[in-house]
Protein backbone atom coordinates (compact mmCIF):
# COMPACT_ATOMS: atom_id res chain seq x y z
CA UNK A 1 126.02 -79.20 -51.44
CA UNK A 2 122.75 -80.70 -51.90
CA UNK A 3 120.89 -81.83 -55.12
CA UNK A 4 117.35 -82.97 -55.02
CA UNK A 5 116.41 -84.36 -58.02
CA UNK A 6 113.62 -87.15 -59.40
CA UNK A 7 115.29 -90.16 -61.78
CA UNK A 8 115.60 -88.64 -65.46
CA UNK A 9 113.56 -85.49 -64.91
CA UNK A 10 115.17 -82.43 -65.83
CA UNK A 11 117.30 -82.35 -62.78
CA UNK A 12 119.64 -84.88 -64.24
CA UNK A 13 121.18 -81.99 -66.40
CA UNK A 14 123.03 -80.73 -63.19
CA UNK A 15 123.61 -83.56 -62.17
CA UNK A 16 125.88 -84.56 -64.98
CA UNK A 17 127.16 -80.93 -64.35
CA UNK A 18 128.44 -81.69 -60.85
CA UNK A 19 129.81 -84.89 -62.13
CA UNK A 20 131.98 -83.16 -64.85
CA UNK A 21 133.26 -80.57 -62.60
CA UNK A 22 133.94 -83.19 -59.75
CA UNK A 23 132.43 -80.65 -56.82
CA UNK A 24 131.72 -82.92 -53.44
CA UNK A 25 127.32 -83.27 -53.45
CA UNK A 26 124.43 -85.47 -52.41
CA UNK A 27 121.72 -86.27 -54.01
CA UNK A 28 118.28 -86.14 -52.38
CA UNK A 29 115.77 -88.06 -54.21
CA UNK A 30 112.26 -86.23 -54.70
CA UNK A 31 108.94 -88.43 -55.46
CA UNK A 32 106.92 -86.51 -58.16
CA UNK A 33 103.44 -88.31 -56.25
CA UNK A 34 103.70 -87.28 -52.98
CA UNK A 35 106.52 -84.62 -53.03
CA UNK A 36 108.28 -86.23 -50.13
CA UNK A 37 112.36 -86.71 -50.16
CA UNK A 38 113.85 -89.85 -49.77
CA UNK A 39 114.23 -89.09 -46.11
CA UNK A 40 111.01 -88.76 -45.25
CA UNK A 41 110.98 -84.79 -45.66
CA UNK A 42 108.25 -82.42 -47.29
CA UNK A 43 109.57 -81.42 -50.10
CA UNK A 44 107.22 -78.08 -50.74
CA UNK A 45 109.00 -76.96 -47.34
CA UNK A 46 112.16 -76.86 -48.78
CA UNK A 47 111.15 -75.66 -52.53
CA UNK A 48 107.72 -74.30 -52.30
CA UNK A 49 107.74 -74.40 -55.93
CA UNK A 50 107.49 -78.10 -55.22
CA UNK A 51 109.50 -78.34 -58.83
CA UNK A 52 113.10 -80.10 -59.49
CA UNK A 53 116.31 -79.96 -59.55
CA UNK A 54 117.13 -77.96 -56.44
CA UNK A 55 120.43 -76.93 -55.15
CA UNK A 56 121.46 -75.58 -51.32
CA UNK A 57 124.88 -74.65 -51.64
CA UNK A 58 127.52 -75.62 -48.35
CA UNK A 59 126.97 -71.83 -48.04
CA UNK A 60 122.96 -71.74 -48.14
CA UNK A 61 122.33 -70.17 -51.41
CA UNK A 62 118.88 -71.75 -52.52
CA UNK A 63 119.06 -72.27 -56.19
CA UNK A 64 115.87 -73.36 -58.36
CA UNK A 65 115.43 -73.69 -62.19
CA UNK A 66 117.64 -76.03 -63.94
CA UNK A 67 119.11 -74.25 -66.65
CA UNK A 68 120.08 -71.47 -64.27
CA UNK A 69 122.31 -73.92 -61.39
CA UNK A 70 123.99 -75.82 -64.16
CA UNK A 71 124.82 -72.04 -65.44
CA UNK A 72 125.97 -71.53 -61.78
CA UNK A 73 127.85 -74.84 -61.33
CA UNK A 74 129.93 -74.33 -64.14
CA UNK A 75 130.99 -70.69 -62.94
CA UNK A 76 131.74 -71.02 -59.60
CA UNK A 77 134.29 -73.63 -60.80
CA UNK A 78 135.49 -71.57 -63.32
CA UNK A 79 134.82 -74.27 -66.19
CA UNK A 80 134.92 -72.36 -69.57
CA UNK A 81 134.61 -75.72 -71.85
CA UNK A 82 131.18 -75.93 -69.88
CA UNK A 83 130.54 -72.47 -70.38
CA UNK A 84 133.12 -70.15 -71.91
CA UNK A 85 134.32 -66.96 -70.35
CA UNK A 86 132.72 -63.55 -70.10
CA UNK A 87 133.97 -61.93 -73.14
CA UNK A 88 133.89 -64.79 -75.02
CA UNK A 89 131.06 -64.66 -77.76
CA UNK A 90 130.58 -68.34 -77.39
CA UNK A 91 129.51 -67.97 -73.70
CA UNK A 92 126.43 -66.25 -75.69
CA UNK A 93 126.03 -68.99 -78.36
CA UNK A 94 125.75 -71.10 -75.10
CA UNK A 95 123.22 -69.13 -73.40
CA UNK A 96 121.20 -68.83 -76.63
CA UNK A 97 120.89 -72.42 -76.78
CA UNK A 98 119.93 -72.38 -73.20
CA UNK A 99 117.28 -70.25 -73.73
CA UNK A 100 116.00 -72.16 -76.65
CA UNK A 101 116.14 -75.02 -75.16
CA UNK A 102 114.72 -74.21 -71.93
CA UNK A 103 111.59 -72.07 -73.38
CA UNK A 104 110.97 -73.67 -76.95
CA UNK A 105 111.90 -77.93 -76.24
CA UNK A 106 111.41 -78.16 -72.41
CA UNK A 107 108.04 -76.02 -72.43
CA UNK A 108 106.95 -78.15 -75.02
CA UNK A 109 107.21 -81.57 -73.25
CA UNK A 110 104.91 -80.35 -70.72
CA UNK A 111 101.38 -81.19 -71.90
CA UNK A 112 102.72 -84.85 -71.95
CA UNK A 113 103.47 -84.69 -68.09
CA UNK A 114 100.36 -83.07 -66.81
CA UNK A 115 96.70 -83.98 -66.36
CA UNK A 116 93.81 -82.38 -68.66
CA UNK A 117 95.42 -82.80 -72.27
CA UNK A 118 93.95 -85.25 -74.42
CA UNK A 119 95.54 -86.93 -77.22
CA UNK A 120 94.60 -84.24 -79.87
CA UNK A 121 96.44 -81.86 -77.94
CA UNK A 122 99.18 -83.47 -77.65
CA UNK A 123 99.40 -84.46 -81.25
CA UNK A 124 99.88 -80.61 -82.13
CA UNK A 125 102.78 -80.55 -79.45
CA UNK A 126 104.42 -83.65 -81.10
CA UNK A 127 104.06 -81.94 -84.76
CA UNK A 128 105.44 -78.57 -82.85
CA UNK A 129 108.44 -80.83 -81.35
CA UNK A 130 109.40 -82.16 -85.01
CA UNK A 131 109.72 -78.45 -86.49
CA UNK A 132 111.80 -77.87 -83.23
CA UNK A 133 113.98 -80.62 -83.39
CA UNK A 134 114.35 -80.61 -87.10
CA UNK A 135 115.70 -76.90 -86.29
CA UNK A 136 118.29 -78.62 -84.01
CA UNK A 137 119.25 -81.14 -86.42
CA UNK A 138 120.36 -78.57 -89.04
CA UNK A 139 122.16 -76.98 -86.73
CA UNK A 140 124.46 -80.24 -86.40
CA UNK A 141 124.88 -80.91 -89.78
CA UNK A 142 128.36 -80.47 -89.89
CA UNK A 143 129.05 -79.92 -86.49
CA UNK A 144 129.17 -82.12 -83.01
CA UNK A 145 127.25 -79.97 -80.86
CA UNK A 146 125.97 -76.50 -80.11
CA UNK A 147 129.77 -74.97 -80.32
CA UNK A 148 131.54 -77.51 -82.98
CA UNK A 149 132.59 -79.20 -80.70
CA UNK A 150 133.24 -80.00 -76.88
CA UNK A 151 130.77 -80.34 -74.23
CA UNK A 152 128.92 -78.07 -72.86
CA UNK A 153 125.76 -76.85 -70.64
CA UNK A 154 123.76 -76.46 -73.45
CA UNK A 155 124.88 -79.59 -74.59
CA UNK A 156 124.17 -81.48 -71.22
CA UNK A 157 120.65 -79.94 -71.10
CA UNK A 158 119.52 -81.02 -74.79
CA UNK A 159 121.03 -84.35 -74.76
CA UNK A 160 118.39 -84.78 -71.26
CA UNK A 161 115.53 -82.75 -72.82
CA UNK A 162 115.57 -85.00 -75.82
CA UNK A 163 116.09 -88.42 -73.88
CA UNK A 164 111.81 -87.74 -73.54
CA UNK A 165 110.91 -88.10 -76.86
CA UNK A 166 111.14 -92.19 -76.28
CA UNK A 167 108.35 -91.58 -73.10
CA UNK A 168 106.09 -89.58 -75.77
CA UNK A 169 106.21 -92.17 -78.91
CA UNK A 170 108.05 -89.03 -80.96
CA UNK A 171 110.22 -90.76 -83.52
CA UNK A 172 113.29 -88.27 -84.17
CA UNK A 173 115.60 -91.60 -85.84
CA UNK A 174 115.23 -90.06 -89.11
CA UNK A 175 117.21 -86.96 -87.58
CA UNK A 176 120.64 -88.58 -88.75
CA UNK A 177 122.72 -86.01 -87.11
CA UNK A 178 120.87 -85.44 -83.65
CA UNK A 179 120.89 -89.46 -83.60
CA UNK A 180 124.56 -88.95 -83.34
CA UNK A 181 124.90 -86.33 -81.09
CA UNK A 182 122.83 -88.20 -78.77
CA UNK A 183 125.15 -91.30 -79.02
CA UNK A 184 128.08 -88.96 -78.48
CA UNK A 185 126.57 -87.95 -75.18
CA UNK A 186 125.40 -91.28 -74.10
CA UNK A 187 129.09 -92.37 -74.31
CA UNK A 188 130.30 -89.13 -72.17
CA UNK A 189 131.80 -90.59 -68.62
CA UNK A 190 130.11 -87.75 -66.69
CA UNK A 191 126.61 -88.74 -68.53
CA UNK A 192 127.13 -92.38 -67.81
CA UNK A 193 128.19 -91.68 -64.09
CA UNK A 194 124.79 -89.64 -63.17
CA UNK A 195 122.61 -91.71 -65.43
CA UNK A 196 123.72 -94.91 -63.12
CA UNK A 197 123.24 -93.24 -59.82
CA UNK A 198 119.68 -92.27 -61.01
CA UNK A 199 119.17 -95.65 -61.85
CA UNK A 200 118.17 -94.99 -65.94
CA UNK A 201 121.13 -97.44 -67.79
């Protein structure tokens, strides 16, 4: 199993994934500039999408979108505290945050990573990011993380969605309790693990 991935871009949300469920993988390093692997490959001819992360499986499945092979990952290994059961209505409280996270928080990082938006712009996505995130921190006012507690997907794909704020000058510290869920993650053994092989701590 193969992961290509670029240091702290959304791909390190699998990442952490595979190192929680302790599945055998390599990691194939991806540079955003020229789109060329580590090895000297073209990336665009193995993802035309020319986006990370990307998974080939030991069995070839192709897998792109981040949200969608951490979802994956943590099914084929049968993992239900990184993604309950089918049947179980937290599996959809998971997904939900999934969803929000991956079209409301990740979408809006965006402008900051791509050419053409000027600082006016991306003062309105900043503004838009503090509603969001203010949403979040509600949500963990008396609770550890999207379920109560434990450590989930969802969980793993925030806590690297909202490691950008820092790139993007957006000041969340007066968010007391998404402060501390971040430090909870932070301190997770899986987090730590993938965070030093991408070389970010």
């Amino acid at each position: 199993m193969r992961l290509f991935y670029t240091a702290g871009a959304c791909s390190l949300a699998p990442h952490i994934v595979l190192q929680e469920i302790g599945k055998d993988f390599k990691l194939v390093n991806v540079s955003f500039k020229n789109h060329q692997t580590e090895d000297g490959q073209d990336f665009l001819k193995i993802n035309p999408k020319g986006q990370v992360p990307f998974l080939i499986t030991d069995e070839g499945l192709h897998l792109s979108e981040g949200a969608i092979i951490s979802q994956y990952l943590a099914e084929i290994m049968q993992n239900t505290d990184l993604l309950p059961a089918f049947g179980d209505l937290k599996r959809y409280k998971v997904l939900e945050w999934m969803n929000y996270i991956s079209s409301e928080l990740h979408k809006s990082y965006a402008p900051f990573f791509q050419k053409g938006f000027d600082e006016a712009s991306k003062d309105i996505f900043r503004e838009k990011l503090l509603k969001q995130y203010a949403w979040v921190d509600q949500q963990f006012a008396d609770s550890e993380n999207v379920l109560g507690q434990g450590f989930t997907i969802a969980d793993i794909y925030l806590f690297v969605v909202t490691r950008w704020a820092s790139f993007i000058n957006l000041d969340l510290s007066h968010l007391k309790a998404l402060q501390r869920f971040m430090h909870r993650m932070q301190q997770h053994p899986s987090v730590q693990k993938a965070m030093k092989n991408e070389g970010i701590i």
